[in-house]
N, C-alpha and C. Protein backbone atom coordinates (compact mmCIF):
# COMPACT_ATOMS: atom_id res chain seq x y z
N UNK A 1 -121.01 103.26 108.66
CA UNK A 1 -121.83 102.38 109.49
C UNK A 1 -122.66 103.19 110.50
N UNK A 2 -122.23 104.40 110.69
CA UNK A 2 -122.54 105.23 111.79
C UNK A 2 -124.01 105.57 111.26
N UNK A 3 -123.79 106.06 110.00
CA UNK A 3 -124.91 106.89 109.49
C UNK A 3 -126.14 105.83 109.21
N UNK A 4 -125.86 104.54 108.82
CA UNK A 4 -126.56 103.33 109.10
C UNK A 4 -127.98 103.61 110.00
N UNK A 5 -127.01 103.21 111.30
CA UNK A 5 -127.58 103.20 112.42
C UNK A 5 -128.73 104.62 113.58
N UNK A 6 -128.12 105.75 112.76
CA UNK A 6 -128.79 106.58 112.82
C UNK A 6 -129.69 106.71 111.90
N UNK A 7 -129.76 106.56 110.60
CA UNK A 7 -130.75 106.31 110.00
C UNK A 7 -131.76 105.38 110.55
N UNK A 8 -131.79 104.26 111.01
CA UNK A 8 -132.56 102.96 111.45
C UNK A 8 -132.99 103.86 112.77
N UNK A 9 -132.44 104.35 113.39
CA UNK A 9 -132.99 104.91 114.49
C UNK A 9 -133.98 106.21 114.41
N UNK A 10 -133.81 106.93 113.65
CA UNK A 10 -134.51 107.98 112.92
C UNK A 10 -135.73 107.38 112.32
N UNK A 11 -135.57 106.40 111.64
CA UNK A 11 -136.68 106.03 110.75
C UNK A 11 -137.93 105.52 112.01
N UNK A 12 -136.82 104.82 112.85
CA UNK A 12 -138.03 104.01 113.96
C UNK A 12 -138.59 104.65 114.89
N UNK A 13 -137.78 106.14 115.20
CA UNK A 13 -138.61 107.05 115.96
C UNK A 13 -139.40 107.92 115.13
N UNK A 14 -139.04 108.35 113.93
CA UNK A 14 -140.48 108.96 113.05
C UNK A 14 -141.21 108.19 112.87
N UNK A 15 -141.38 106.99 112.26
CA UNK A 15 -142.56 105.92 112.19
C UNK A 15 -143.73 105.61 113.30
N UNK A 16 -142.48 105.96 114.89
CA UNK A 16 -143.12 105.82 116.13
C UNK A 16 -144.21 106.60 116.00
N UNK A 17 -143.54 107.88 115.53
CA UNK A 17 -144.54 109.40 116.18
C UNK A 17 -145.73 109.33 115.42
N UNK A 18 -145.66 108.90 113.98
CA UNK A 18 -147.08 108.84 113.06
C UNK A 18 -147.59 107.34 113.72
N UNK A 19 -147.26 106.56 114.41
CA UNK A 19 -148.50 105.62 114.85
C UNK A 19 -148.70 106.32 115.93
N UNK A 20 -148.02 107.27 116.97
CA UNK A 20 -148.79 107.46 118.00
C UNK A 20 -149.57 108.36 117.56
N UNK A 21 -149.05 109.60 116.97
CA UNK A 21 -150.23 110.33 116.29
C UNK A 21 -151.45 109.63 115.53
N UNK A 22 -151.13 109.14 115.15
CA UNK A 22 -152.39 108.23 114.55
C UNK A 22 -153.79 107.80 116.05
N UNK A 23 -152.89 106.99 116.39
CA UNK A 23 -153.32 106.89 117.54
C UNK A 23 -154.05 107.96 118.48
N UNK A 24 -153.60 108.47 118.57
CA UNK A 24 -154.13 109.68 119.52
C UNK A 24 -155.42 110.51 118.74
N UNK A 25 -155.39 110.15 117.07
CA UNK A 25 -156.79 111.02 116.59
C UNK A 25 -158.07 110.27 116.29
N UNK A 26 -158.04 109.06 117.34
CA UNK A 26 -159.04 108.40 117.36
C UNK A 26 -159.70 108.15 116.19
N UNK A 27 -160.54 108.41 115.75
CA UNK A 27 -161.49 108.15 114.34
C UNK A 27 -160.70 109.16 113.68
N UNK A 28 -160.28 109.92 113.85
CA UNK A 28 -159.53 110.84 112.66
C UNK A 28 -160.77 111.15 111.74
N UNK A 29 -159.91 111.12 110.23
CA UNK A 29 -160.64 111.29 109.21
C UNK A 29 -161.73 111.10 108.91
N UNK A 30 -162.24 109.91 109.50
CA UNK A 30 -163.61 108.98 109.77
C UNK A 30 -164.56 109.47 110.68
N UNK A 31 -163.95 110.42 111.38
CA UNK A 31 -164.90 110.54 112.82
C UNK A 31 -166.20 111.77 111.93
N UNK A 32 -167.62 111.57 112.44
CA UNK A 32 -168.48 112.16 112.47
C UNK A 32 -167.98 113.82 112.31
N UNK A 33 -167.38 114.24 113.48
CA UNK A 33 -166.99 115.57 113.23
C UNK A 33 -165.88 115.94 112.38
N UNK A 34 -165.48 115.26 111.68
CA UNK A 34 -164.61 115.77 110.62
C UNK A 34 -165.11 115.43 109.12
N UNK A 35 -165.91 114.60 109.33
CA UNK A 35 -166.50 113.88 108.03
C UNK A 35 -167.62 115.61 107.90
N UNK A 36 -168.06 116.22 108.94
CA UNK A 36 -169.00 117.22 108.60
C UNK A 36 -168.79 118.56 108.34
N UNK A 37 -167.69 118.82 108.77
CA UNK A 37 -166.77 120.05 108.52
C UNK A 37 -166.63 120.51 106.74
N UNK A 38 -166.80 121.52 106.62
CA UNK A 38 -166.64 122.22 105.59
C UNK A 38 -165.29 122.50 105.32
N UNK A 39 -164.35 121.73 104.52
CA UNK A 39 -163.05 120.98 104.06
C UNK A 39 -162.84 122.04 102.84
N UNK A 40 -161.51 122.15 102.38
CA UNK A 40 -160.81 123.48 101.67
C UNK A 40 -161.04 122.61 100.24
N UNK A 41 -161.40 123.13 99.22
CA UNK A 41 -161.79 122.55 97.42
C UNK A 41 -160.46 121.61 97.56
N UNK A 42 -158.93 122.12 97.68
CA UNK A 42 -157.87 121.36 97.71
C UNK A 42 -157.66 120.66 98.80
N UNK A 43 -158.44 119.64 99.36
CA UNK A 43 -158.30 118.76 100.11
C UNK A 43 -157.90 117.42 99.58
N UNK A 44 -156.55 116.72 99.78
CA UNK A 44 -156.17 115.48 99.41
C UNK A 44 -157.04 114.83 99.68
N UNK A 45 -157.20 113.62 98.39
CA UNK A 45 -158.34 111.85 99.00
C UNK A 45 -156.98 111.77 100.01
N UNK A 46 -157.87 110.98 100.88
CA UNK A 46 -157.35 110.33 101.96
C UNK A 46 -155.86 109.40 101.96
N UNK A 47 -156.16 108.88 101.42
CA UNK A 47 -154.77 108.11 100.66
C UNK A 47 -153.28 108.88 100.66
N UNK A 48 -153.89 109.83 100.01
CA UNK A 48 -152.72 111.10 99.71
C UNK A 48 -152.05 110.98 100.91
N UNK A 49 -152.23 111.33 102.12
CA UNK A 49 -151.50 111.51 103.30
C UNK A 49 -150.99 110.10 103.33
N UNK A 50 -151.43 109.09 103.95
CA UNK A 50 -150.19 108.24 103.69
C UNK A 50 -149.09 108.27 102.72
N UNK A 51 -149.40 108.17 101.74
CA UNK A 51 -148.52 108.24 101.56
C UNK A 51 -147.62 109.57 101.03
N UNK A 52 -148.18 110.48 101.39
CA UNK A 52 -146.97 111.83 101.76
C UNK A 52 -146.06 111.64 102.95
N UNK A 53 -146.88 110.96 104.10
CA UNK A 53 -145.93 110.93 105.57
C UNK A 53 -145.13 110.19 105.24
N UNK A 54 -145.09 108.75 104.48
CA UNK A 54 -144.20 107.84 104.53
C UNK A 54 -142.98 108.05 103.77
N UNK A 55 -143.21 108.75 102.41
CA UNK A 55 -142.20 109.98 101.49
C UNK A 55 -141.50 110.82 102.62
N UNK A 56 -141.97 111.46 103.25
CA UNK A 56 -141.68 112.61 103.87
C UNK A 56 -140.54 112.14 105.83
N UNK A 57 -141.15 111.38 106.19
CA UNK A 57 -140.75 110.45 107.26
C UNK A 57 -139.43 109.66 106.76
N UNK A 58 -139.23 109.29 105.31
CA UNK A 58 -138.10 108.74 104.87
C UNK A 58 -137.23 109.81 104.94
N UNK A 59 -137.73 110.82 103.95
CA UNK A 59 -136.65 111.93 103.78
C UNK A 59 -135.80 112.57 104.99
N UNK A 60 -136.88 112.92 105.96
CA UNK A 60 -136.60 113.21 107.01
C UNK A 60 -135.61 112.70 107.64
N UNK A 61 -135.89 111.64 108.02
CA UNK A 61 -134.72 110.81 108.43
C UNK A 61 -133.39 110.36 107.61
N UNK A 62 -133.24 110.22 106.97
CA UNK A 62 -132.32 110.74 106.18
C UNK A 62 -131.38 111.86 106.22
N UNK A 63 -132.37 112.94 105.90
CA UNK A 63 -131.60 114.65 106.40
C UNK A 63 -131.05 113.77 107.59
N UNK A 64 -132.09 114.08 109.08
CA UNK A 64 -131.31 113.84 110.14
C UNK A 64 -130.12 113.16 110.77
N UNK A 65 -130.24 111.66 110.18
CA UNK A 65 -128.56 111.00 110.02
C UNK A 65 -127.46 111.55 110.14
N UNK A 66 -128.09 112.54 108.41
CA UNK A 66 -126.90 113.23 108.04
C UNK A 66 -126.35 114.22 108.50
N UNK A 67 -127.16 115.02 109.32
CA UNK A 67 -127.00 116.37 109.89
C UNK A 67 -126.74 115.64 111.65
N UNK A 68 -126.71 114.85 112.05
CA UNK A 68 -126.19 114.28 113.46
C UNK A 68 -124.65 113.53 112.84
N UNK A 69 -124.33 113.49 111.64
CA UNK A 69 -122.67 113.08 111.78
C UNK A 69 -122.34 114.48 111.24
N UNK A 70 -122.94 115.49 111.24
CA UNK A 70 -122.03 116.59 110.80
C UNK A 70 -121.08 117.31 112.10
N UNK A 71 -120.79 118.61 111.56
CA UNK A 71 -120.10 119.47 113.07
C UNK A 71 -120.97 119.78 113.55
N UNK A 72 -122.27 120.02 113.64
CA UNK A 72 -123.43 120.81 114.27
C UNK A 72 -123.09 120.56 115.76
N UNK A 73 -123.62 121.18 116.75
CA UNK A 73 -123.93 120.55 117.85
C UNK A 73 -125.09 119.87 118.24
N UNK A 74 -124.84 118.90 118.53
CA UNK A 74 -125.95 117.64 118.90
C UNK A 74 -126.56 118.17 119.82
N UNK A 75 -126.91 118.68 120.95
CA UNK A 75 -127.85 119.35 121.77
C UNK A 75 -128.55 120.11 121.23
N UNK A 76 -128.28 120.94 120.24
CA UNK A 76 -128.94 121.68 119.52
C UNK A 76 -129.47 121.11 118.32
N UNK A 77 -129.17 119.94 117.71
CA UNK A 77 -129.86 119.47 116.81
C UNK A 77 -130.82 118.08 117.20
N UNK A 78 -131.03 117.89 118.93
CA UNK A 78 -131.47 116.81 119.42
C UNK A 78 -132.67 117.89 119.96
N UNK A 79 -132.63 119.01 120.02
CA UNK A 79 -133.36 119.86 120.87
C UNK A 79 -134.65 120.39 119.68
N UNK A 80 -134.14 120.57 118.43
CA UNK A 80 -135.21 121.10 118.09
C UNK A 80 -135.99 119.57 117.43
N UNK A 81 -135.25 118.91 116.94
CA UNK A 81 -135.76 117.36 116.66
C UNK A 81 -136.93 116.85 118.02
N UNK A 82 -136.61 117.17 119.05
CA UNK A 82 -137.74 116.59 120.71
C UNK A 82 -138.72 117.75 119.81
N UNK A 83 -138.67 119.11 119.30
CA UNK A 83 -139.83 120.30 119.14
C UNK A 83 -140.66 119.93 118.25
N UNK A 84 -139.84 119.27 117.03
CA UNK A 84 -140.63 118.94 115.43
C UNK A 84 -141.29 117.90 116.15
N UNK A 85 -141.10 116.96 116.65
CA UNK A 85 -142.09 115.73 117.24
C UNK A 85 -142.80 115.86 117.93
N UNK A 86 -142.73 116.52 119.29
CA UNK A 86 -143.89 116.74 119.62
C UNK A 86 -145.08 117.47 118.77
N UNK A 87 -144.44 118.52 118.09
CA UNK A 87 -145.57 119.23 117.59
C UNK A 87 -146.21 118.69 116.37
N UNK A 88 -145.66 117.26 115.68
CA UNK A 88 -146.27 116.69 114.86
C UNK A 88 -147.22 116.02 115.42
N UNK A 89 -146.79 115.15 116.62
CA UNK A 89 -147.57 114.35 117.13
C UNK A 89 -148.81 114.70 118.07
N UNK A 90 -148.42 116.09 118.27
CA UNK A 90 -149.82 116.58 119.35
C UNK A 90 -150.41 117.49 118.29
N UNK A 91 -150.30 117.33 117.01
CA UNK A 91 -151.20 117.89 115.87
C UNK A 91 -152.49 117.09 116.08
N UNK A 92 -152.55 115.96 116.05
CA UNK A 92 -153.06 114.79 115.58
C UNK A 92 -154.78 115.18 116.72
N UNK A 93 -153.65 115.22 117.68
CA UNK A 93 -154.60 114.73 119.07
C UNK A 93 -155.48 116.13 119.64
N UNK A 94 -155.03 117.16 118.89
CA UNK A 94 -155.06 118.77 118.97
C UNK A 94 -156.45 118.92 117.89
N UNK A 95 -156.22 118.34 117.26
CA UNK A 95 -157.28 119.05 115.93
C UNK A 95 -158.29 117.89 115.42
N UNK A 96 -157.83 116.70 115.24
CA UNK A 96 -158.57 115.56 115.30
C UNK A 96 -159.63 114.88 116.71
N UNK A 97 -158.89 114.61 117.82
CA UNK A 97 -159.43 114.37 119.44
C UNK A 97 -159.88 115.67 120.05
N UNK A 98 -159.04 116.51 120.38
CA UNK A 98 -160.10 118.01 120.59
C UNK A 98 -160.50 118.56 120.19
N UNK A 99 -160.53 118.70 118.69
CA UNK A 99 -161.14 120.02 117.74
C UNK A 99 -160.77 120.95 118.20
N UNK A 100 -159.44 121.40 118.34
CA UNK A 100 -159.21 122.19 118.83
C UNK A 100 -158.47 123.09 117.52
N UNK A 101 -159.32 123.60 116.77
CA UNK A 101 -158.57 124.08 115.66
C UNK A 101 -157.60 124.73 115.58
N UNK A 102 -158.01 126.34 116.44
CA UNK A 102 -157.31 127.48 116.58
C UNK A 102 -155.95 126.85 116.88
N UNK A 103 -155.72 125.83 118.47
CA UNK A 103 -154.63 126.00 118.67
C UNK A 103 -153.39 124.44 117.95
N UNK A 104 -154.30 123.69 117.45
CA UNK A 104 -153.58 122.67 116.30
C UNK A 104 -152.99 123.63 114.76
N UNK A 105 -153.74 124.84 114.60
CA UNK A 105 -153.30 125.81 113.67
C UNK A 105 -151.68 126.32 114.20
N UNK A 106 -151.93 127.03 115.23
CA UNK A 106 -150.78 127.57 116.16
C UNK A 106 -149.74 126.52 115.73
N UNK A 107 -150.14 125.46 116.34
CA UNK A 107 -148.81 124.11 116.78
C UNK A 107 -148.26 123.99 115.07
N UNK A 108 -149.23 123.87 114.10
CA UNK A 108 -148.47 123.32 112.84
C UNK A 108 -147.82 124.83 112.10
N UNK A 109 -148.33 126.12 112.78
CA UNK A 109 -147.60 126.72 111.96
C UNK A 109 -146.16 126.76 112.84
N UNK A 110 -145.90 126.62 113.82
CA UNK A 110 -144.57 126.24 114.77
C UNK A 110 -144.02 125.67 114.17
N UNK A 111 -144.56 124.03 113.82
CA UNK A 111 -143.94 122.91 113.11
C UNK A 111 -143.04 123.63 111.90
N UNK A 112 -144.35 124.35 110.93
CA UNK A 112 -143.43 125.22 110.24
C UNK A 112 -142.22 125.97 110.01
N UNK A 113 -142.25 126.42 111.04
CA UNK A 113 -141.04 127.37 111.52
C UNK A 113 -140.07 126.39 111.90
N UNK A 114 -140.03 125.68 112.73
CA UNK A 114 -139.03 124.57 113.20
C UNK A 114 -138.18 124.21 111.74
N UNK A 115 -139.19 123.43 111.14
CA UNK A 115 -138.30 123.02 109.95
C UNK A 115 -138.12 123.93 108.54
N UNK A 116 -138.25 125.29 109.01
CA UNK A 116 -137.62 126.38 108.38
C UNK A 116 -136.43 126.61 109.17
N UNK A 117 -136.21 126.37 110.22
CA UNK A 117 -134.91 127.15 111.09
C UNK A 117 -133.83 125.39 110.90
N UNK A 118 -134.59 124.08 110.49
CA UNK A 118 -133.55 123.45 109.93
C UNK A 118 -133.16 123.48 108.83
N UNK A 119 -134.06 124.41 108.28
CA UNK A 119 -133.22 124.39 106.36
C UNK A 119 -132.17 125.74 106.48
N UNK A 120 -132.93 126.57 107.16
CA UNK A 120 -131.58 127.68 106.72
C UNK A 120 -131.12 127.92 107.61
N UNK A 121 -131.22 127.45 109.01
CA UNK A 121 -129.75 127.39 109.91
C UNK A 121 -129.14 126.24 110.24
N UNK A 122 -129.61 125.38 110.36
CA UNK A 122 -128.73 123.98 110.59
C UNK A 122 -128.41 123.16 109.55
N UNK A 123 -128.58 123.55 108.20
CA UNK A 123 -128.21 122.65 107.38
C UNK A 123 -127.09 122.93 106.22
N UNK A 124 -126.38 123.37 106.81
CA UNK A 124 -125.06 124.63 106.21
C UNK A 124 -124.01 123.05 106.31
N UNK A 125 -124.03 122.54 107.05
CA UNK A 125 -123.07 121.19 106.28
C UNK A 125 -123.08 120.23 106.16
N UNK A 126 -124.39 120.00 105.67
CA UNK A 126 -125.11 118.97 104.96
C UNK A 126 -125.26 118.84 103.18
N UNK A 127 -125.16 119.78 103.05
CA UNK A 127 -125.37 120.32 101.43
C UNK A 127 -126.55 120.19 100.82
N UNK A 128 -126.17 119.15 99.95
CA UNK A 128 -127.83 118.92 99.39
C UNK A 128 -128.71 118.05 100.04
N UNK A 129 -128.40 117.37 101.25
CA UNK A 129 -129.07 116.90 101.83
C UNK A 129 -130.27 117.97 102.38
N UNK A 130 -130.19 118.44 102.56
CA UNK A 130 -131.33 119.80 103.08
C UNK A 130 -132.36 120.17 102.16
N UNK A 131 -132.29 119.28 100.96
CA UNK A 131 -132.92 119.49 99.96
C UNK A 131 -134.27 118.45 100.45
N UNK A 132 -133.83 117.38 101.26
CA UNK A 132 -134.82 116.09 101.56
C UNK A 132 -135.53 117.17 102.89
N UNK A 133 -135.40 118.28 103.21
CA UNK A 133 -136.62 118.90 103.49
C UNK A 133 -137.42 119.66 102.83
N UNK A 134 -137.13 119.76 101.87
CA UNK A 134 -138.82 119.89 100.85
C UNK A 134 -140.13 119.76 100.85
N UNK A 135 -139.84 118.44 101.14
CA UNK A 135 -141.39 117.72 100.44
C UNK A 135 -142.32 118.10 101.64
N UNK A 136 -141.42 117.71 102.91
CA UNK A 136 -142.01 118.22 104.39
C UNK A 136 -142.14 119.79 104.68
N UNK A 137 -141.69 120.57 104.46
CA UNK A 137 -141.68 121.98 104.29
C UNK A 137 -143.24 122.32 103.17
N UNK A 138 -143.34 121.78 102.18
CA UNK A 138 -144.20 121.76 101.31
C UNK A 138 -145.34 121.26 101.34
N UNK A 139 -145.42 119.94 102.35
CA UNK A 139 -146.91 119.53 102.87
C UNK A 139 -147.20 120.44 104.18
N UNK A 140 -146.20 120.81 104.98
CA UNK A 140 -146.86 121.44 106.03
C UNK A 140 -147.32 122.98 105.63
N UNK A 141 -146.95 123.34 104.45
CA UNK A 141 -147.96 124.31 103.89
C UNK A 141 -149.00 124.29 103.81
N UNK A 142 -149.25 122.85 102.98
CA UNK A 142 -150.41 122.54 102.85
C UNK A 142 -151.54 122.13 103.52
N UNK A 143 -150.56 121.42 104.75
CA UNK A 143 -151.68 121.23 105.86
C UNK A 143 -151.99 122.73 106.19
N UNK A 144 -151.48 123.40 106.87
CA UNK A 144 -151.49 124.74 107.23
C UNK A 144 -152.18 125.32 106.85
N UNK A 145 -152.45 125.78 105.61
CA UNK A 145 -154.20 126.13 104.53
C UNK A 145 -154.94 125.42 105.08
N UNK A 146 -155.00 124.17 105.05
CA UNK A 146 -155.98 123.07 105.00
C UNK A 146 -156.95 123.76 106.61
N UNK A 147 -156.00 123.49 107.60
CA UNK A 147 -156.04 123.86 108.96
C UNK A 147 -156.45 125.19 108.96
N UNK A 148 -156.11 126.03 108.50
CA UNK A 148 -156.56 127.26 108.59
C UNK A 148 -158.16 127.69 107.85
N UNK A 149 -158.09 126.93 106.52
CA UNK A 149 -159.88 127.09 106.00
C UNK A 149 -160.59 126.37 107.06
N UNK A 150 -160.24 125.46 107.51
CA UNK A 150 -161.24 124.38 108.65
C UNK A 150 -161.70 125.44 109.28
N UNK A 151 -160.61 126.35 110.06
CA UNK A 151 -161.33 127.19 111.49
C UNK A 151 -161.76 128.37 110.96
N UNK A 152 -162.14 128.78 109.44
CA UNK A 152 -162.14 130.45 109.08
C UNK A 152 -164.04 129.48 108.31
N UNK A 153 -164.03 128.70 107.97
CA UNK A 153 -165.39 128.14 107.38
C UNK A 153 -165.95 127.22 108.15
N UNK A 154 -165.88 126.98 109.54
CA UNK A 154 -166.79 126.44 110.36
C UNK A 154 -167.07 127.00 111.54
């Protein structure tokens, strides 16, 4: 029942962070200055990202449940969880609202690292659950290129 409820809670604070991020990139995708930018050949249709976050936001939460009823210590697994969110959510508002390429590059390759230091250090007793960081490990690659041709071709 435990894991329930942390799940439901997980799900409703990742869901939170992609509407506030959303939020915060104003026109986003749509806006004039991104519609004009010189975009990487492998750029997802638009679509694609929804529904990668919503794949990926499930999984996520999930792992996390599972890895908050393990032995871990909860300060330490509540601590880097506050890091992955902010830095998802001030992606948005970083590179979309400021154009601020260089340092929305910085923040997502962090993001990166974050949820590299939950696959191979905090997820030792979880098992295969650590596997539901994949898909997220694997798009933030991809953003990461994506982000990185933006500021090397404009």
């Amino acid at each position: 029942m435990k894991k329930i409820w942390l799940l439901l809670i997980f799900l409703a604070i990742n869901f939170g962070g992609l509407a506030i991020g959303s939020f915060l990139m104003n026109e986003g995708p749509t806006s004039e200055w991104y519609s004009t930018l010189n975009k990487a050949p492998w750029t997802p249709y638009g679509w694609v990202f929804g529904v990668a976050w919503t794949a990926i936001m499930i999984c996520f939460s999930i792992y996390l449940a599972k890895l908050f009823t393990s032995e871990i210590n909860k300060t330490l697994i509540f601590s880097f969880f506050l890091i992955e969110f902010f830095l998802n959510v001030s992606w948005n508002y970083l590179f979309f609202n400021q154009h601020l390429v260089l340092t929305s590059l910085i923040g997502i390759i962090l993001l990166t690292l974050v949820l590299f230091y939950f696959y191979f250090n905090l997820s030792k007793n979880v098992g295969k659950y650590k596997y539901l960081l994949l898909p997220y490990m694997f798009w933030l690659c991809i953003a990461t290129s994506l982000n990185f041709y933006v500021l090397v071709n404009n």
